[in-house]
C-alpha atoms as a PDB file:
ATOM      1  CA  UNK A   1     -13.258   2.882-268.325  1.00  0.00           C
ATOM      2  CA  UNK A   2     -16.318   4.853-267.613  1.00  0.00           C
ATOM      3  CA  UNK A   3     -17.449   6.371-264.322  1.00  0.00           C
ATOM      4  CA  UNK A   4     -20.241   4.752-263.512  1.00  0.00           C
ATOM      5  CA  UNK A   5     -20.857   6.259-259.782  1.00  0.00           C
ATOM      6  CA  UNK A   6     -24.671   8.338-259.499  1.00  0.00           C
ATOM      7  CA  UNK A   7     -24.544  11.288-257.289  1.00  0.00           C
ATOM      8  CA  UNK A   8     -26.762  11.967-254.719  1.00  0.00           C
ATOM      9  CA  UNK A   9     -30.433  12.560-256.681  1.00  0.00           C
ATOM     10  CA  UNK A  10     -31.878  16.008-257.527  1.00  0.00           C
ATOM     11  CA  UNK A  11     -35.051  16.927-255.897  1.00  0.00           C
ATOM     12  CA  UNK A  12     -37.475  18.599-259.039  1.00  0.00           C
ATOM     13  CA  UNK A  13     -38.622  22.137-258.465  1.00  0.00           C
ATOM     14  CA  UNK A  14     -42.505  22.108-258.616  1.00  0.00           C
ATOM     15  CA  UNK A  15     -43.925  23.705-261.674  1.00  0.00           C
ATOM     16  CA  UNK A  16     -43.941  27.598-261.985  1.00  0.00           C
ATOM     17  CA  UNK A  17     -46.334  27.405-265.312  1.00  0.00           C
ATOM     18  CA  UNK A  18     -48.720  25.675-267.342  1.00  0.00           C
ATOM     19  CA  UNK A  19     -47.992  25.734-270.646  1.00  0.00           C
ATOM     20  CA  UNK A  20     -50.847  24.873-273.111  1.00  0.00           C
ATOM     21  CA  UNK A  21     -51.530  24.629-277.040  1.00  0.00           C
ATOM     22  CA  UNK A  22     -54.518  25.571-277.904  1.00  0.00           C
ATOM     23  CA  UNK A  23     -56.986  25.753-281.080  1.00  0.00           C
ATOM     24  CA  UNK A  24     -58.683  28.466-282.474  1.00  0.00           C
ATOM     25  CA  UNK A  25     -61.119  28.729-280.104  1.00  0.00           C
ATOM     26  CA  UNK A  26     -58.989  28.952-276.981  1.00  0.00           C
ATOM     27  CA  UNK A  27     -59.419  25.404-275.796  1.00  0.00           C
ATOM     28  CA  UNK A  28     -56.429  22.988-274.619  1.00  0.00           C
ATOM     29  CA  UNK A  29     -55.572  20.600-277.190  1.00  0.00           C
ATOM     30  CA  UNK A  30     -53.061  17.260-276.636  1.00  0.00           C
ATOM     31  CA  UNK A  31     -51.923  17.095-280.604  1.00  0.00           C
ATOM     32  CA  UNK A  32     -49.875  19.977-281.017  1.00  0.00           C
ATOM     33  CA  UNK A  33     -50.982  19.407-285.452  1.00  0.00           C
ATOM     34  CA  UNK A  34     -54.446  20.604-283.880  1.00  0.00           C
ATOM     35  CA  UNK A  35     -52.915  23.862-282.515  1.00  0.00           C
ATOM     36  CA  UNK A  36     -53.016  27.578-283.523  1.00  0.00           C
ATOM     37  CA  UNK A  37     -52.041  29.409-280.491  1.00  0.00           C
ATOM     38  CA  UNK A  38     -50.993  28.786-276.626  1.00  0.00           C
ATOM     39  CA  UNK A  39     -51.815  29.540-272.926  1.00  0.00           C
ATOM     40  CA  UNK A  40     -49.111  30.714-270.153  1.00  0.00           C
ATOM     41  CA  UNK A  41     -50.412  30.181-266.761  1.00  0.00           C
ATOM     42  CA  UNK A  42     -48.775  31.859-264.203  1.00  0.00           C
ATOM     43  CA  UNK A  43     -49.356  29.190-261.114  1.00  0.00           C
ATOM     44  CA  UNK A  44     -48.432  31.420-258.413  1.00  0.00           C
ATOM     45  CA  UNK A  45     -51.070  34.119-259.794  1.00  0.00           C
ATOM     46  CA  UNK A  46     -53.474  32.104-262.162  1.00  0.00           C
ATOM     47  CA  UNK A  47     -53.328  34.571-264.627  1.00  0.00           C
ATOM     48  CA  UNK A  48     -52.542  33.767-268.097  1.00  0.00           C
ATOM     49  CA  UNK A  49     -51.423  35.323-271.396  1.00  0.00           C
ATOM     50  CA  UNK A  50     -52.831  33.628-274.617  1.00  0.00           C
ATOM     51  CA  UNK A  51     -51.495  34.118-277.575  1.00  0.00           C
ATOM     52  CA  UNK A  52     -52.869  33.046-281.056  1.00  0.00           C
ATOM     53  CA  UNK A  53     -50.688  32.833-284.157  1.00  0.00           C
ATOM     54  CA  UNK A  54     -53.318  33.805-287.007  1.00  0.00           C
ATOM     55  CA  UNK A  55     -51.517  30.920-288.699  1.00  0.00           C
ATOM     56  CA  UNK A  56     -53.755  27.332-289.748  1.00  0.00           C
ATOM     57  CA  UNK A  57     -53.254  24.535-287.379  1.00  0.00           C
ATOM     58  CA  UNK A  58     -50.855  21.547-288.336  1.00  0.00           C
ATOM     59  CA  UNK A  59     -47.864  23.942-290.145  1.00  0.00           C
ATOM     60  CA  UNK A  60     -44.792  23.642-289.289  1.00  0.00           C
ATOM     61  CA  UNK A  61     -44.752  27.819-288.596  1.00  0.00           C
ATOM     62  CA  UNK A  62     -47.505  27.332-286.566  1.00  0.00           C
ATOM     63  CA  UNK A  63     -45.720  24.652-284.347  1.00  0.00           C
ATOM     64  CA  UNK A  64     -43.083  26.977-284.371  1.00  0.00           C
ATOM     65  CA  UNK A  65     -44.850  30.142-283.839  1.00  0.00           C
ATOM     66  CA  UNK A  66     -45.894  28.246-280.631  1.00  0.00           C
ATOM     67  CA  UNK A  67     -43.294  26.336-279.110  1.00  0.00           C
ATOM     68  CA  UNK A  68     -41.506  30.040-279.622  1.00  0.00           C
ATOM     69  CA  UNK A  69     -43.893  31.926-277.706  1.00  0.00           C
ATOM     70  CA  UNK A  70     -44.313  29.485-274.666  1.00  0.00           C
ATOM     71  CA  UNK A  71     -40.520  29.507-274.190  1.00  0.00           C
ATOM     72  CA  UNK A  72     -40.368  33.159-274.448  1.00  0.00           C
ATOM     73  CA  UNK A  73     -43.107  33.564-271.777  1.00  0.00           C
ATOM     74  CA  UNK A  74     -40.812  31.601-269.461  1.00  0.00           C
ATOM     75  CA  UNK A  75     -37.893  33.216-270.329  1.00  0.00           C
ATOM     76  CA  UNK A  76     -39.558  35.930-269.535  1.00  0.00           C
ATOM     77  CA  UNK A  77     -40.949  35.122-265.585  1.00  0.00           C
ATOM     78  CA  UNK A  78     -37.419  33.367-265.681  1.00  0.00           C
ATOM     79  CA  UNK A  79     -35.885  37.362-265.964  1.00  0.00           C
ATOM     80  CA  UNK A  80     -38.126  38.615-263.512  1.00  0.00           C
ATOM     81  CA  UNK A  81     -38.261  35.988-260.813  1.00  0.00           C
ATOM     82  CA  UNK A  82     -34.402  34.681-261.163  1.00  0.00           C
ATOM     83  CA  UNK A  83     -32.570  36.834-262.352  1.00  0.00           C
ATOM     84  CA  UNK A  84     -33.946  40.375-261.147  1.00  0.00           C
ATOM     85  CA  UNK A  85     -35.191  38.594-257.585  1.00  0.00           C
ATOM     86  CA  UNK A  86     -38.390  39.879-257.654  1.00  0.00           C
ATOM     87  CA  UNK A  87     -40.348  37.432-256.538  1.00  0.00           C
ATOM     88  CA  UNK A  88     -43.336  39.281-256.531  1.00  0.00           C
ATOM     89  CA  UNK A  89     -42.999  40.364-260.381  1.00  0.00           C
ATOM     90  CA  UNK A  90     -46.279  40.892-262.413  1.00  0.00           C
ATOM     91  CA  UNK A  91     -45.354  37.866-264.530  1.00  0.00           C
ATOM     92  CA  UNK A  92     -48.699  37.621-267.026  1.00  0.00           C
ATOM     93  CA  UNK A  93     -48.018  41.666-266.871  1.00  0.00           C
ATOM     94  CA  UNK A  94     -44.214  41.407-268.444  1.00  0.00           C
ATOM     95  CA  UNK A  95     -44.983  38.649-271.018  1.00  0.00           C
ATOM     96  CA  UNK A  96     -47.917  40.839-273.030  1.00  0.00           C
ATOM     97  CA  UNK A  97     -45.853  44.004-272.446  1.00  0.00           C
ATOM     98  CA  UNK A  98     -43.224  42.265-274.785  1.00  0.00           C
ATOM     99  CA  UNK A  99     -45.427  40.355-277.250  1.00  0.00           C
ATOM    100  CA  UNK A 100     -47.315  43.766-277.538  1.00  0.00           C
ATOM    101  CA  UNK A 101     -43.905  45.480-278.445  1.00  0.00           C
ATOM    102  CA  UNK A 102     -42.870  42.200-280.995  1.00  0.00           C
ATOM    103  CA  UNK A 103     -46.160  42.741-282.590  1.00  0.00           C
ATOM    104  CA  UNK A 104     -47.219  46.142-282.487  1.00  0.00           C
ATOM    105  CA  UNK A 105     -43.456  48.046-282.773  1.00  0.00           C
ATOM    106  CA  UNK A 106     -41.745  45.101-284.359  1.00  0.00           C
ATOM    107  CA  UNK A 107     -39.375  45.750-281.219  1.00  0.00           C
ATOM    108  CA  UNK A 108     -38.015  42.202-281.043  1.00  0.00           C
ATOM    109  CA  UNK A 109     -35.233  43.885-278.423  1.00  0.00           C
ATOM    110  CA  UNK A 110     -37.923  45.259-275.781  1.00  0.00           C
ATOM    111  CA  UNK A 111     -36.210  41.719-273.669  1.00  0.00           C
ATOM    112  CA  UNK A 112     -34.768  42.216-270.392  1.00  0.00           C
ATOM    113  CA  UNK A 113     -37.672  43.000-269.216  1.00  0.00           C
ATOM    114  CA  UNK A 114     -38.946  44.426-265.496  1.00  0.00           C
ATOM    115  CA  UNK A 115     -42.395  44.351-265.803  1.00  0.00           C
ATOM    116  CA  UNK A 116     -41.890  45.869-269.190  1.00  0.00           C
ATOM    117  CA  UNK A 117     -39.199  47.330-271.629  1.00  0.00           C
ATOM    118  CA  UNK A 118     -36.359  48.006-269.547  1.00  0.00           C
ATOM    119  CA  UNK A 119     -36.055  51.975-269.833  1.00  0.00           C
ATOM    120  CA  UNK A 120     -34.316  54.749-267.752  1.00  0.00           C
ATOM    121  CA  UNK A 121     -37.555  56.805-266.351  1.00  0.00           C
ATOM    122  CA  UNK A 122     -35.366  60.048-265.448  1.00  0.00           C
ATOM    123  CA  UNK A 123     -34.399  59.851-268.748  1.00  0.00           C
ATOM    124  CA  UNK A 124     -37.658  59.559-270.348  1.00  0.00           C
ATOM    125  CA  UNK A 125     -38.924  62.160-268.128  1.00  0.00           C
ATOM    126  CA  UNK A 126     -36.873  64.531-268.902  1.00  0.00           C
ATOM    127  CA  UNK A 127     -37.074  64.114-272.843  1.00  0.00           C
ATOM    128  CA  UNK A 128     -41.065  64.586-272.811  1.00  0.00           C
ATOM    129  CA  UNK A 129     -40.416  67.693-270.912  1.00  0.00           C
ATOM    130  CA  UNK A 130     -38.195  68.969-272.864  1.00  0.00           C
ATOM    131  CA  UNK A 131     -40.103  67.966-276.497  1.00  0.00           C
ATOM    132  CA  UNK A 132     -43.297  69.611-274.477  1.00  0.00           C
ATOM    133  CA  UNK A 133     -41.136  72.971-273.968  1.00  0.00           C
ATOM    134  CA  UNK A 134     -40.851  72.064-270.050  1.00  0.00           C
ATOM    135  CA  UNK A 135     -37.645  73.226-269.118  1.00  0.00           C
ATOM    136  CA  UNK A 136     -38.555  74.924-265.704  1.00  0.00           C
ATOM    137  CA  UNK A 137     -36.679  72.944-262.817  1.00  0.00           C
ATOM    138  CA  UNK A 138     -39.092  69.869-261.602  1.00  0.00           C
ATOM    139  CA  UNK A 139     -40.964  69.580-265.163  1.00  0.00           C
ATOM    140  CA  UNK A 140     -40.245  66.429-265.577  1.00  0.00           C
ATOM    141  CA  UNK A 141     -41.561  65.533-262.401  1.00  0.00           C
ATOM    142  CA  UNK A 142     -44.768  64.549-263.338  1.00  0.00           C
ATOM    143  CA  UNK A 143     -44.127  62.498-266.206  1.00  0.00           C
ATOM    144  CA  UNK A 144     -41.316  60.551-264.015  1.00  0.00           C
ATOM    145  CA  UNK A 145     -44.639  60.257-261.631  1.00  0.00           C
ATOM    146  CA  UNK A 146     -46.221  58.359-264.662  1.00  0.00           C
ATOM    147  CA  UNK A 147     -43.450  55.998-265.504  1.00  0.00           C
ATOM    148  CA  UNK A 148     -42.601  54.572-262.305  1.00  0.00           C
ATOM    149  CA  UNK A 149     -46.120  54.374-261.674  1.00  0.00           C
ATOM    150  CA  UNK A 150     -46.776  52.281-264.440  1.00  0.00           C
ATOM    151  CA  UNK A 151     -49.307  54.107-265.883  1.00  0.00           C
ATOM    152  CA  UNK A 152     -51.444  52.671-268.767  1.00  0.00           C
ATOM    153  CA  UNK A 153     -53.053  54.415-271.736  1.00  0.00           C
ATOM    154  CA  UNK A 154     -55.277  53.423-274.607  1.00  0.00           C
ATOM    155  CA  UNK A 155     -53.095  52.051-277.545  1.00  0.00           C
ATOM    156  CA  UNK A 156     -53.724  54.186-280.604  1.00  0.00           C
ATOM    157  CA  UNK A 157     -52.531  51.452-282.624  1.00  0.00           C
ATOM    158  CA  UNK A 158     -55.134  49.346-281.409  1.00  0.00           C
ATOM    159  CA  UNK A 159     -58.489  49.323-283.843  1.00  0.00           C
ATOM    160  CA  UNK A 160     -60.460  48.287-281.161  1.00  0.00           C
ATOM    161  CA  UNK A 161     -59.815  51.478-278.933  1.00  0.00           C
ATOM    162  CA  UNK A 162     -59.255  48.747-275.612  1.00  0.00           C
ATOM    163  CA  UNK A 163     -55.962  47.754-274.859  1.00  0.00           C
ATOM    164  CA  UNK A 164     -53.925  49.131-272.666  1.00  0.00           C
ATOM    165  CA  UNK A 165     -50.213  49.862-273.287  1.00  0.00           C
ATOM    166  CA  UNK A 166     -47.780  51.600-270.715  1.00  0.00           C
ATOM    167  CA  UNK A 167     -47.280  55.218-270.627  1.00  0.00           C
ATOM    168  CA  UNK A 168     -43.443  54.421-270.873  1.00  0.00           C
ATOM    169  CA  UNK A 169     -43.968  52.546-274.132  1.00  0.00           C
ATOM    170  CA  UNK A 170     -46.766  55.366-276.084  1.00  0.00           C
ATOM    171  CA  UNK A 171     -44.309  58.132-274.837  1.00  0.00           C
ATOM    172  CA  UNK A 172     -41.293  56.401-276.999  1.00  0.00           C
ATOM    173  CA  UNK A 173     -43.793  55.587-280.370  1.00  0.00           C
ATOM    174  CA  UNK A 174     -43.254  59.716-280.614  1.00  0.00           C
ATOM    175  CA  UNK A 175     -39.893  59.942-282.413  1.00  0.00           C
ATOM    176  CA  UNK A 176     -38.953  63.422-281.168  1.00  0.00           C
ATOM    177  CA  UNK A 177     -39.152  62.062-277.663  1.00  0.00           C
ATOM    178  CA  UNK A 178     -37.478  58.782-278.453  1.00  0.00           C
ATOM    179  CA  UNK A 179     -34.498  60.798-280.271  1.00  0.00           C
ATOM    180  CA  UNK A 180     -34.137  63.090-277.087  1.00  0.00           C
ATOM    181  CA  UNK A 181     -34.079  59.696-274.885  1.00  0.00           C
ATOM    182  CA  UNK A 182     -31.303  58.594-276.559  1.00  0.00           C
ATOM    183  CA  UNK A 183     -29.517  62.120-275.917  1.00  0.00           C
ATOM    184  CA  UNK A 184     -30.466  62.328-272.219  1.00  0.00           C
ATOM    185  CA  UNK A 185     -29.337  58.604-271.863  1.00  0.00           C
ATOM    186  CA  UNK A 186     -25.744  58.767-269.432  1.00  0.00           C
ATOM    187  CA  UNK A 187     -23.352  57.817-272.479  1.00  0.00           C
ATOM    188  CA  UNK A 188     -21.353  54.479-271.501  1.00  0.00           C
ATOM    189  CA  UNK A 189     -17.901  54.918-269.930  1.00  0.00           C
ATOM    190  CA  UNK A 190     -16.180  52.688-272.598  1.00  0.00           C
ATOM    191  CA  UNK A 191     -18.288  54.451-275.700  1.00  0.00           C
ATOM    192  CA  UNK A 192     -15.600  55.192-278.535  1.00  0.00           C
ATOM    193  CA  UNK A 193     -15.238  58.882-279.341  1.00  0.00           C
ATOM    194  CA  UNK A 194     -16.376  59.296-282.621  1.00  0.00           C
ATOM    195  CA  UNK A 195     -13.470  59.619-284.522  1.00  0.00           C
ATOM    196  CA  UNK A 196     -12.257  56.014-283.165  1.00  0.00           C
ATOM    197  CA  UNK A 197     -15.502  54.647-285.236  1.00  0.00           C
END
């Protein structure tokens, strides 16, 4: 026989987001068949990231393309409000720092995000000072400076010469500072010596 006793009844969080489909023009539309892109509304700081798919309305990629990005975008302010406990977090901020990597580094692992690819800024530092011929003691300094700071930079990539990426992220497109990253990095207690591989 089946268990047919209800527990005491959940009370609903309110809503943390809006999430919107939207046509080519940017406007909210009910039918997703009539979308081509969506809207992310942060509620807490009505900011919002829009993203269009470049794909025709009514496809099933495009429905895809869509319901993918809106649950990304809360997967994303799901990292940074849940899981890392910052309840402050820069939410519109992390969700176009890692649609910018997706599209313009194909970097489909820039996730755990933190307000933006998770990286180790000593790390970092120290590998543009020592590409840049830095070595004295403190040269890293001011890159470090830059990193935690968040500092933003015109995208080269970017045809348009106006958006903005993080200093973090156009220090690692160089690949002599990306390979000395990955030697500065602390190596992880349980890495295999090299013969065990």
């Amino acid at each position: 026989m089946t268990d047919t006793t209800q527990g005491a009844a959940t009370t609903l969080r309110p809503p943390v987001a809006d999430r919107q489909w939207i046509d080519a023009t940017n406007t909210e539309v009910e039918d997703p068949t009539l979308a081509t892109g969506c809207r992310y509304v942060d509620l807490a700081s009505k900011r919002a990231f829009i993203y269009q798919t470049g794909l025709p309305a009514g496809s099933h990629a495009t429905m895809l393309a869509v319901f993918g990005a809106l649950t990304k975008a809360g997967n994303i302010r799901n990292t940074l409000v849940n899981s890392k406990g910052d309840t402050n977090a820069d939410v519109i901020d992390g969700v176009e720092q890692w649609f910018d990597e997706l599209i313009n580094n194909a970097n489909w692992a820039a996730d755990r995000v933190g307000g933006g690819i998770r990286v180790n800024p000593e790390a970092l530092a120290k590998a543009i000072a020592v590409v840049k011929n830095e070595l004295h003691d403190g040269a890293h300094q001011k890159y470090l400076d830059r990193v935690l700071n968040k500092d933003k930079v015109l995208d080269p990539g970017d045809k348009a010469g106006k958006k903005e990426i993080l200093y973090s992220t156009f220090a690692l497109r160089n690949k002599a500072v990306e390979a000395e990253y990955n030697r500065q990095l602390p190596q992880h207690a349980a890495a295999p010596d090299v013969s065990a591989l």
